[in-house]
Protein backbone atom coordinates (compact mmCIF):
# COMPACT_ATOMS: atom_id res chain seq x y z
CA UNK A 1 16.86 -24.47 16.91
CA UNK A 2 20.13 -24.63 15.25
CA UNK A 3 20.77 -27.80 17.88
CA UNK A 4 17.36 -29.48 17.21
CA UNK A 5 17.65 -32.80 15.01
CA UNK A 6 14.35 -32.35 13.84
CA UNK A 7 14.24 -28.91 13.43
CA UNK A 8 15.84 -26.76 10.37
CA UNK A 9 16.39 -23.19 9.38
CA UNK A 10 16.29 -22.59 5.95
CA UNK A 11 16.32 -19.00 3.72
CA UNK A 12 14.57 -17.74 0.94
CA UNK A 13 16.01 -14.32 -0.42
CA UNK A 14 14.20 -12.15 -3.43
CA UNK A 15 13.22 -8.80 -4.05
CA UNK A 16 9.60 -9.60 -3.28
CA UNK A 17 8.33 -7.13 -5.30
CA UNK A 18 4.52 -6.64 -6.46
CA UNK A 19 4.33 -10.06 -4.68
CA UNK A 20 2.33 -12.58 -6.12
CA UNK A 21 1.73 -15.81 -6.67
CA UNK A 22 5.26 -17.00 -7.69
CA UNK A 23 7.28 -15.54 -4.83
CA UNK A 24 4.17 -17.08 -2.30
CA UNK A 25 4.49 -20.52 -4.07
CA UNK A 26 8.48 -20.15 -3.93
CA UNK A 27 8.11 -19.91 0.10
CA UNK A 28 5.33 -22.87 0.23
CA UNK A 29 7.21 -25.01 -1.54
CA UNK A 30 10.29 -24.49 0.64
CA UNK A 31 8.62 -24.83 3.55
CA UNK A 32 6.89 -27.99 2.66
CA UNK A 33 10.11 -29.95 0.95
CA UNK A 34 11.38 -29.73 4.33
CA UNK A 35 9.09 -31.31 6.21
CA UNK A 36 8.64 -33.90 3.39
CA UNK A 37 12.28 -34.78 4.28
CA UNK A 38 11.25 -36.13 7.83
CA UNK A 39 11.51 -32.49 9.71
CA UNK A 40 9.22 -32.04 12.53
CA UNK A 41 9.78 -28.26 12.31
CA UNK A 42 11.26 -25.87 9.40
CA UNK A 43 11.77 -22.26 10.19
CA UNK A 44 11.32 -20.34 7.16
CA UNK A 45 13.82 -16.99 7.37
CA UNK A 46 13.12 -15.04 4.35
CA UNK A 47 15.03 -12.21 3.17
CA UNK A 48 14.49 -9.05 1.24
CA UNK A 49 17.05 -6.73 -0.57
CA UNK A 50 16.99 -3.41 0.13
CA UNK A 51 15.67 -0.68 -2.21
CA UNK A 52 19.38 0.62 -2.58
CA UNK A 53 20.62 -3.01 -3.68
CA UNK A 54 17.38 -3.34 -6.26
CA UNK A 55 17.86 -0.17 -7.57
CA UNK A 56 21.67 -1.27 -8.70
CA UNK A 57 20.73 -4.19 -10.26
CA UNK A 58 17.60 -4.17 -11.71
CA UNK A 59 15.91 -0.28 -11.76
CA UNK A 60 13.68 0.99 -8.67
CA UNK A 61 11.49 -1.08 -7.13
CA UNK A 62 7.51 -0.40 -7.29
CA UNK A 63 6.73 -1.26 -3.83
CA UNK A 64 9.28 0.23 -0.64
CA UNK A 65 11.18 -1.85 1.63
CA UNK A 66 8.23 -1.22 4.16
CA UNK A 67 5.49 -2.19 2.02
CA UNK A 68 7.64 -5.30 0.67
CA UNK A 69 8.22 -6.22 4.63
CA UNK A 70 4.32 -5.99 5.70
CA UNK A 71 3.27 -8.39 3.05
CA UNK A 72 6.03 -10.97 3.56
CA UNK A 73 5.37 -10.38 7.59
CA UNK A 74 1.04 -11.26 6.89
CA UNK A 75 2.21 -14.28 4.56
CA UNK A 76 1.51 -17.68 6.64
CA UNK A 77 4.93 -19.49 5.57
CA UNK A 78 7.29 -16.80 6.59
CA UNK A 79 8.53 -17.29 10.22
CA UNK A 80 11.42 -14.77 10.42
CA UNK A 81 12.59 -11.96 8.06
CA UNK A 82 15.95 -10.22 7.62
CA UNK A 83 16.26 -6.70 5.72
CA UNK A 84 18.55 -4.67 4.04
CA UNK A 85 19.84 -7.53 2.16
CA UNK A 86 22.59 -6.49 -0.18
CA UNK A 87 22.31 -7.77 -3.91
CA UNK A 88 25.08 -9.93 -3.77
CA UNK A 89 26.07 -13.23 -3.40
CA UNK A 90 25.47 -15.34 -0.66
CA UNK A 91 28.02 -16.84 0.99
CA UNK A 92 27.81 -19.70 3.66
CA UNK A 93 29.33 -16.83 5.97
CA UNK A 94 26.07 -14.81 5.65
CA UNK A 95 23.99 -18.08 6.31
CA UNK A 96 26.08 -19.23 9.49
CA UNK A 97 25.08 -15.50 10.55
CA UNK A 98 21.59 -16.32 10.05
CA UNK A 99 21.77 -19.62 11.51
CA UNK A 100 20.62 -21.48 8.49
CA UNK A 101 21.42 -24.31 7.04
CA UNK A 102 20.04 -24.30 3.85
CA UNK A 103 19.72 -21.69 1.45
CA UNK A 104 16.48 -21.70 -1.52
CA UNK A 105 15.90 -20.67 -4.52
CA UNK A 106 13.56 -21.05 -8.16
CA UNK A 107 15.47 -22.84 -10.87
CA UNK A 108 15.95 -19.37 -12.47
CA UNK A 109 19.57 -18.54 -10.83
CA UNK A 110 20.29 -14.75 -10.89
CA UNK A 111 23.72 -13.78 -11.50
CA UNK A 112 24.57 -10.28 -9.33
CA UNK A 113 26.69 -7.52 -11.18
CA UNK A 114 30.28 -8.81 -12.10
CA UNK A 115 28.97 -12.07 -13.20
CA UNK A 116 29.14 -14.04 -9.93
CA UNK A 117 26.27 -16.35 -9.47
CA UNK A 118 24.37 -15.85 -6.21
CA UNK A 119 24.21 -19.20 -4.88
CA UNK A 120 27.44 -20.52 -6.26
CA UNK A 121 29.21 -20.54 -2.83
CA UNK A 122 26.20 -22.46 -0.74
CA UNK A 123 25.53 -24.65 -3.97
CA UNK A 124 30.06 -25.41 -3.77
CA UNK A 125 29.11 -26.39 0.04
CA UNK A 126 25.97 -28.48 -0.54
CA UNK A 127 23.53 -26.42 1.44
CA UNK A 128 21.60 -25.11 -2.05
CA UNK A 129 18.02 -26.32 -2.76
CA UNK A 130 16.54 -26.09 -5.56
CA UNK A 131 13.18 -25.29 -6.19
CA UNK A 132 10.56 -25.27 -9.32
CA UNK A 133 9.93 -21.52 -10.46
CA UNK A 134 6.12 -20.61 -10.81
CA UNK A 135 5.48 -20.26 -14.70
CA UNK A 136 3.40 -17.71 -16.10
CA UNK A 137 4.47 -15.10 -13.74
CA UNK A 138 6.68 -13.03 -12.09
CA UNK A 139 7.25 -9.29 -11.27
CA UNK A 140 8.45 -8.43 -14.70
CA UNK A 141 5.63 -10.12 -16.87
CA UNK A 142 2.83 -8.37 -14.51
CA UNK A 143 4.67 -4.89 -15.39
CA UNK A 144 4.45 -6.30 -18.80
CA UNK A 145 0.76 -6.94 -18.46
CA UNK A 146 0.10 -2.94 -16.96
CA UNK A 147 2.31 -1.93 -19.92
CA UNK A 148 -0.15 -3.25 -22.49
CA UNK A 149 -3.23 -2.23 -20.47
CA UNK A 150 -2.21 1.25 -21.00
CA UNK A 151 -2.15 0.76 -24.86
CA UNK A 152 1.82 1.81 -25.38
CA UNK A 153 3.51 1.03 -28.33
CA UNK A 154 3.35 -2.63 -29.70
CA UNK A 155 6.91 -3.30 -30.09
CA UNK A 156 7.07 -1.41 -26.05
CA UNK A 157 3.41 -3.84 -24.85
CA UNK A 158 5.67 -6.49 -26.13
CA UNK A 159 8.00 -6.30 -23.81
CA UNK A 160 10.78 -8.07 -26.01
CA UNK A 161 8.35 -10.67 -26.66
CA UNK A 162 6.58 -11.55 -24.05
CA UNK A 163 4.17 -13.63 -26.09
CA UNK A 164 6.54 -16.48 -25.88
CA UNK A 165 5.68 -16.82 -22.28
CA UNK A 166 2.69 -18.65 -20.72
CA UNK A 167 0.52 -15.44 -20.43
CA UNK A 168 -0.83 -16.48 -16.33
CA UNK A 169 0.01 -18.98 -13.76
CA UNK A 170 -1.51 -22.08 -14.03
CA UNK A 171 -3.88 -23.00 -11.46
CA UNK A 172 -4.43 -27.12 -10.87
CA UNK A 173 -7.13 -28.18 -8.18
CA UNK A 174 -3.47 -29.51 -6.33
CA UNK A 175 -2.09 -26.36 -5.87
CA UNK A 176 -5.42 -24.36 -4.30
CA UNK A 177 -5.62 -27.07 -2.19
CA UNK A 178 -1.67 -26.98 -1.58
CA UNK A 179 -2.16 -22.98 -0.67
CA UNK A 180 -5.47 -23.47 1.08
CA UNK A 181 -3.61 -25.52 3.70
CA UNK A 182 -2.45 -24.24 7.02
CA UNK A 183 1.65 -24.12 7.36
CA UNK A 184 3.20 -27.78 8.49
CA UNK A 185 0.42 -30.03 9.90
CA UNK A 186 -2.25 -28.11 11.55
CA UNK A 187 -5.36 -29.25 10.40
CA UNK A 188 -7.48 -26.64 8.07
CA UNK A 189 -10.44 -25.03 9.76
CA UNK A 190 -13.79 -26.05 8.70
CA UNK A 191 -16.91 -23.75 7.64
CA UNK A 192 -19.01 -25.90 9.22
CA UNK A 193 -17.18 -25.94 12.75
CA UNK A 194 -16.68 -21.69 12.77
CA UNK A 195 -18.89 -20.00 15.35
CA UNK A 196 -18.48 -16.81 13.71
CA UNK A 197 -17.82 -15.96 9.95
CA UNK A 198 -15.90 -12.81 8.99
CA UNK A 199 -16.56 -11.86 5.09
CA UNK A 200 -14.31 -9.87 3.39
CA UNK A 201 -15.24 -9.22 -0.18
CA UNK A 202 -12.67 -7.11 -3.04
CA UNK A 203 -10.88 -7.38 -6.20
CA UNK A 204 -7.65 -8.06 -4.34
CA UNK A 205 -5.44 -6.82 -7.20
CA UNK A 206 -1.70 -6.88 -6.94
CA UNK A 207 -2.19 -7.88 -2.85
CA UNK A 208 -0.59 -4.61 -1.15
CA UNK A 209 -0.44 -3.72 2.65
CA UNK A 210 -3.81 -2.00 2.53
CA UNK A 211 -5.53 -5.75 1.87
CA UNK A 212 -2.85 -6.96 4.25
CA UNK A 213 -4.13 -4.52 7.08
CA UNK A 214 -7.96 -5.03 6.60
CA UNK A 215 -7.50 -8.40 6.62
CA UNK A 216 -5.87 -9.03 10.18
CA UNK A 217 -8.16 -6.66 11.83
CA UNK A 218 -11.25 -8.48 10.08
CA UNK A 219 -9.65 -11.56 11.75
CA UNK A 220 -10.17 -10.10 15.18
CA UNK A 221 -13.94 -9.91 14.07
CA UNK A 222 -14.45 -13.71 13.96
CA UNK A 223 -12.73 -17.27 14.26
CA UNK A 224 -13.51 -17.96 10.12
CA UNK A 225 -11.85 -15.50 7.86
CA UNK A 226 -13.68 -15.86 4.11
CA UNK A 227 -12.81 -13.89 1.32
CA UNK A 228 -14.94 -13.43 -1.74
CA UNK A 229 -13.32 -13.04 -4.99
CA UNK A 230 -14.83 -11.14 -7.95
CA UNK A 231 -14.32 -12.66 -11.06
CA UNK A 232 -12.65 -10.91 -13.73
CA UNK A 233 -15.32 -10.11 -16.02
CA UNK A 234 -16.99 -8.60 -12.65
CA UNK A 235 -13.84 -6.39 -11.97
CA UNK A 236 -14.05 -5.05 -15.53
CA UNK A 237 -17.78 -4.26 -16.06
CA UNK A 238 -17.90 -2.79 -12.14
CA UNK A 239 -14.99 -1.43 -11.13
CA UNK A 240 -12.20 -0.94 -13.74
CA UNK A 241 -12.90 1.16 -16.50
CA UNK A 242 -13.45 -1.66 -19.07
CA UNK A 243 -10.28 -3.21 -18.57
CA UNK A 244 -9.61 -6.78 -16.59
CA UNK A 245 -7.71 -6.81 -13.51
CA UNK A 246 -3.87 -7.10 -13.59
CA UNK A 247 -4.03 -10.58 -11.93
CA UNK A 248 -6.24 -13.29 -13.21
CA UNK A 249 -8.84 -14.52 -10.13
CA UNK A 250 -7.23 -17.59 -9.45
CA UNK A 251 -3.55 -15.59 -9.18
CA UNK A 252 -5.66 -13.50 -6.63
CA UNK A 253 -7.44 -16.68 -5.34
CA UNK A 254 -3.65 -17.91 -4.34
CA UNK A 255 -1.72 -14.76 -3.58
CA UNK A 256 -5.05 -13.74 -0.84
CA UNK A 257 -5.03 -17.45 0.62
CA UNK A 258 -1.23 -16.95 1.56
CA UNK A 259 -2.32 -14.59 3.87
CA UNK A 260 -2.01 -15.91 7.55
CA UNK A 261 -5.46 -14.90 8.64
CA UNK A 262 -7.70 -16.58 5.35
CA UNK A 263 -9.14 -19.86 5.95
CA UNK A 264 -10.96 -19.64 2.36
CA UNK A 265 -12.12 -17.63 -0.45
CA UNK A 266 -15.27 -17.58 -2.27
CA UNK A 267 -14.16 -17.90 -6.15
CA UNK A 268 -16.44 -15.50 -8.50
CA UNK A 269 -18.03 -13.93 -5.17
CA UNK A 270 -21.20 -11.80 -6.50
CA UNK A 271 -20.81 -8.32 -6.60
CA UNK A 272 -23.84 -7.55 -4.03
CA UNK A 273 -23.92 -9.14 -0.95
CA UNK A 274 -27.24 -10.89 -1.01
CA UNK A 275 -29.18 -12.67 1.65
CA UNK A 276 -28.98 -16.17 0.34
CA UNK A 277 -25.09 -15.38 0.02
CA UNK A 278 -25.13 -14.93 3.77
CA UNK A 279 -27.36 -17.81 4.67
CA UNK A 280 -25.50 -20.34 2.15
CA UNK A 281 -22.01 -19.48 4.00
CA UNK A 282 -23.45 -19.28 7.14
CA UNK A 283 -22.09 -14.94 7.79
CA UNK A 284 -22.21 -13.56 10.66
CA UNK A 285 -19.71 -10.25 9.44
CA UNK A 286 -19.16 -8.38 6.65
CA UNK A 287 -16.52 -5.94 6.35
CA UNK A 288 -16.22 -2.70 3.80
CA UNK A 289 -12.40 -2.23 3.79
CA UNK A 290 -11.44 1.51 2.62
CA UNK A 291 -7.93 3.25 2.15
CA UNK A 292 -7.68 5.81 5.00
CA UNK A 293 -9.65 9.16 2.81
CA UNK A 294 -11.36 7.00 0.30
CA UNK A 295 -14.96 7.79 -0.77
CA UNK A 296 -17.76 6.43 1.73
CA UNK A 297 -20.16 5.37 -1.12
CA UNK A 298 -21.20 1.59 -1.53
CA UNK A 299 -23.84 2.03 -4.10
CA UNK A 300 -25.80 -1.13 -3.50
CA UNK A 301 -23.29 -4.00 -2.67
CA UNK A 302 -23.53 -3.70 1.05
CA UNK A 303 -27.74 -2.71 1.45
CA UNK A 304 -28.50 -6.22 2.66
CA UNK A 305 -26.37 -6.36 5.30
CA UNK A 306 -26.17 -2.85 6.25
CA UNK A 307 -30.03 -2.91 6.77
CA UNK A 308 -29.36 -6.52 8.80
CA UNK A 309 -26.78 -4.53 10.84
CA UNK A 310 -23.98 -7.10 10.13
CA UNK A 311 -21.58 -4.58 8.36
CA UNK A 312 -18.41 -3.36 9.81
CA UNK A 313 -16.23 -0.76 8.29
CA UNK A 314 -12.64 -0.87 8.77
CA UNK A 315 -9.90 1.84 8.06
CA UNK A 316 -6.37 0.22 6.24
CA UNK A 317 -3.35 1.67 8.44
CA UNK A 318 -1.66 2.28 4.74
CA UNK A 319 -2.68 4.73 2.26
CA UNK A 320 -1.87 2.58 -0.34
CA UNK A 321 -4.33 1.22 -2.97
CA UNK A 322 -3.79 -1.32 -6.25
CA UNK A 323 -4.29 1.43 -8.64
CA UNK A 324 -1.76 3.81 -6.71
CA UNK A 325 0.72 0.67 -7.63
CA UNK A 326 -0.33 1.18 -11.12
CA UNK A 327 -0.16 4.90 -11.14
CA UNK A 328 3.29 4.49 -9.68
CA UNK A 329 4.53 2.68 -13.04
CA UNK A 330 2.41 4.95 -15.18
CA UNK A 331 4.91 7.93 -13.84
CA UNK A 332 8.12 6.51 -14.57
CA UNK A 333 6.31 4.40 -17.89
CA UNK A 334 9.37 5.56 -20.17
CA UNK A 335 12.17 4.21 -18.16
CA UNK A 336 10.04 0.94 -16.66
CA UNK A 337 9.31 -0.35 -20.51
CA UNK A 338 12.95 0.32 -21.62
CA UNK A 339 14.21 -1.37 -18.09
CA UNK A 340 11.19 -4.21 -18.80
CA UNK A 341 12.15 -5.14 -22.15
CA UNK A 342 15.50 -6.03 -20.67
CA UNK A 343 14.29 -8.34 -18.13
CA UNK A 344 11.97 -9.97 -20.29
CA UNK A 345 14.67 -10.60 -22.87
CA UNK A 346 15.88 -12.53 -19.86
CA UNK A 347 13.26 -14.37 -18.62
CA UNK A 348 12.57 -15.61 -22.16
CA UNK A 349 16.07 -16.76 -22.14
CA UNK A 350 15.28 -19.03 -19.22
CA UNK A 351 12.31 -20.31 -20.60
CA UNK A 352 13.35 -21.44 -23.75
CA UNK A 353 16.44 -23.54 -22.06
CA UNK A 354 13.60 -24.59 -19.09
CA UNK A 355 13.96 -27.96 -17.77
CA UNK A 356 11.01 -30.06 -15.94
CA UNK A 357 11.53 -29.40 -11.99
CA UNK A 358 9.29 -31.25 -9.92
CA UNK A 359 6.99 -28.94 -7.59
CA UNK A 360 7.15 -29.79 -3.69
């Protein structure tokens, strides 16, 4: 590849924690400036820090190294993966070793401990690309977001002032389309053309390996993958205790259409599968995803095509769930608002002094 004139390696390094929609669009955009500059193929090599090297510079991460690998593995952009990245900077050694010639990041440069930049050797040597940072999000302002769902303090909710920030990612018609695509130039798969459709409703709340597991075996069910998203003010009168879901639906909508195996979702799905919802998208499959030991009640979402005899029940391989991810924060809530208020003093640093940066 390395030899190929019209091929190009490129890496994209991060924590990758509670991924969402700005580490997804961070690895799209990569991807795709590539090929806008004439390449026939770009191999995406992303790489994730260990939990050792997070822990030293920023606090524990929420999800493990394992969990962080399965999602980047399932998301349809990534082509190779390295691990056990240390938190340090990266030097044109480490991307010779990786056989890459250019190295990516958001316009948000992190500077690793003793005040070296990360990218200042490959940005000395020209092999630096820059690319626009996703606003409204990122792993501290959805901690941020749990941290006021729970109803702490208002000067801890705050999170050093978090109002300052755009409170979600924006979502443009451009860029669902942009993450509805298929990777390089394969053309999308229509609804029309699909001899068998595979439905896969859910919430799909801070995407975890559980969703990442019931959605490639549901793939194996079908040659259409479509995922229905409930809206918010579904999530909160059905399902979560009054409150809204961490993510908005259209920062599910994008973070569930990264996913390799989607070919579309259904925005504001309804929360019973009904017969004219089959009929209008043409279903031949529904699937009831559970954590492995989860209850086996359904109440009356899946009647219709239970008693049709279309429903299939599949088993994640993680016991993993998006309220375990909150629960996990809730448990270490004194040290994660104290360590949050920190990083969102720094965020808010780079927003203020923001420039415009043009989004591949």
């Amino acid at each position: 590849q390395s030899r190929d004139p019209d091929t190009v390696r490129i890496l994209l390094n991060g924590c990758f924690d509670l991924m969402h929609v700005g580490h997804f669009n961070a690895l799209r955009q990569a991807k795709r400036l590539f090929f806008q500059q004439g390449y026939k193929k770009v191999v995406m090599v992303a790489g994730i820090h260990s939990d050792e090297a997070i822990s030293n510079q920023k606090g524990p991460p929420m999800m493990s190294n394992d969990e962080r690998t399965a999602i980047l593995e399932a998301t349809k952009w990534v082509d190779e993966f390295v691990t056990q990245l240390p938190y340090t900077q990266i030097s044109v050694q480490m991307a010779d070793t990786l056989r890459v010639k250019w190295v990516c990041h958001g316009d948000d440069m992190p500077v690793c401990r003793g005040g070296h930049g990360m990218y200042s050797a490959v940005v000395e040597e020209k092999r630096f690309q820059v690319l626009k940072r996703t606003e409204g999000i990122s792993t501290t302002q959805i901690i941020s977001r749990i941290i006021q769902q729970q109803g702490w303090s208002q000067h801890q909710g705050e999170a050093g002032g978090a109002g300052e920030a755009l409170s979600s990612a924006l979502c443009t018609a451009q860029r669902l389309q942009q993450f509805a695509a298929p990777p390089g130039d394969r053309p999308p798969k229509q609804l029309t053309a699909a001899k068998r459709v595979v439905y896969v409703p859910g919430i799909f709340d801070l995407i975890h390996p559980g969703h990442v597991s019931i959605l490639r075996q549901a793939a194996t069910l079908g040659d259409f993958l479509l995922v229905g998203l409930y809206s918010d003010e579904t999530v909160t009168v059905h399902r979560n205790h009054g409150k809204p879901p961490v993510l908005t639906l259209l920062e599910r909508a994008l973070a569930v259409l990264s996913m390799r195996w989607v070919d579309d979702v259904v925005l504001g799905a309804p929360w019973n599968v009904t017969d004219e919802l089959l009929t209008s998208m043409n279903i031949s499959c529904v699937v009831l995803g559970r954590a492995p030991g989860a209850s086996q009640e359904d109440s009356d979402q899946f009647l219709v095509p239970r008693r049709r005899d279309i429903l299939t029940e599949l088993t994640s391989c993680f016991a993993i769930s998006s309220e375990a991810l909150k629960q996990r924060l809730i448990a270490c809530s004194a040290e994660l608002v104290k360590r949050n208020s920190k990083m969102m003093e720094k965020e808010l640093s780079y927003i203020s002094g923001k420039g415009y940066v043009p989004e591949a």
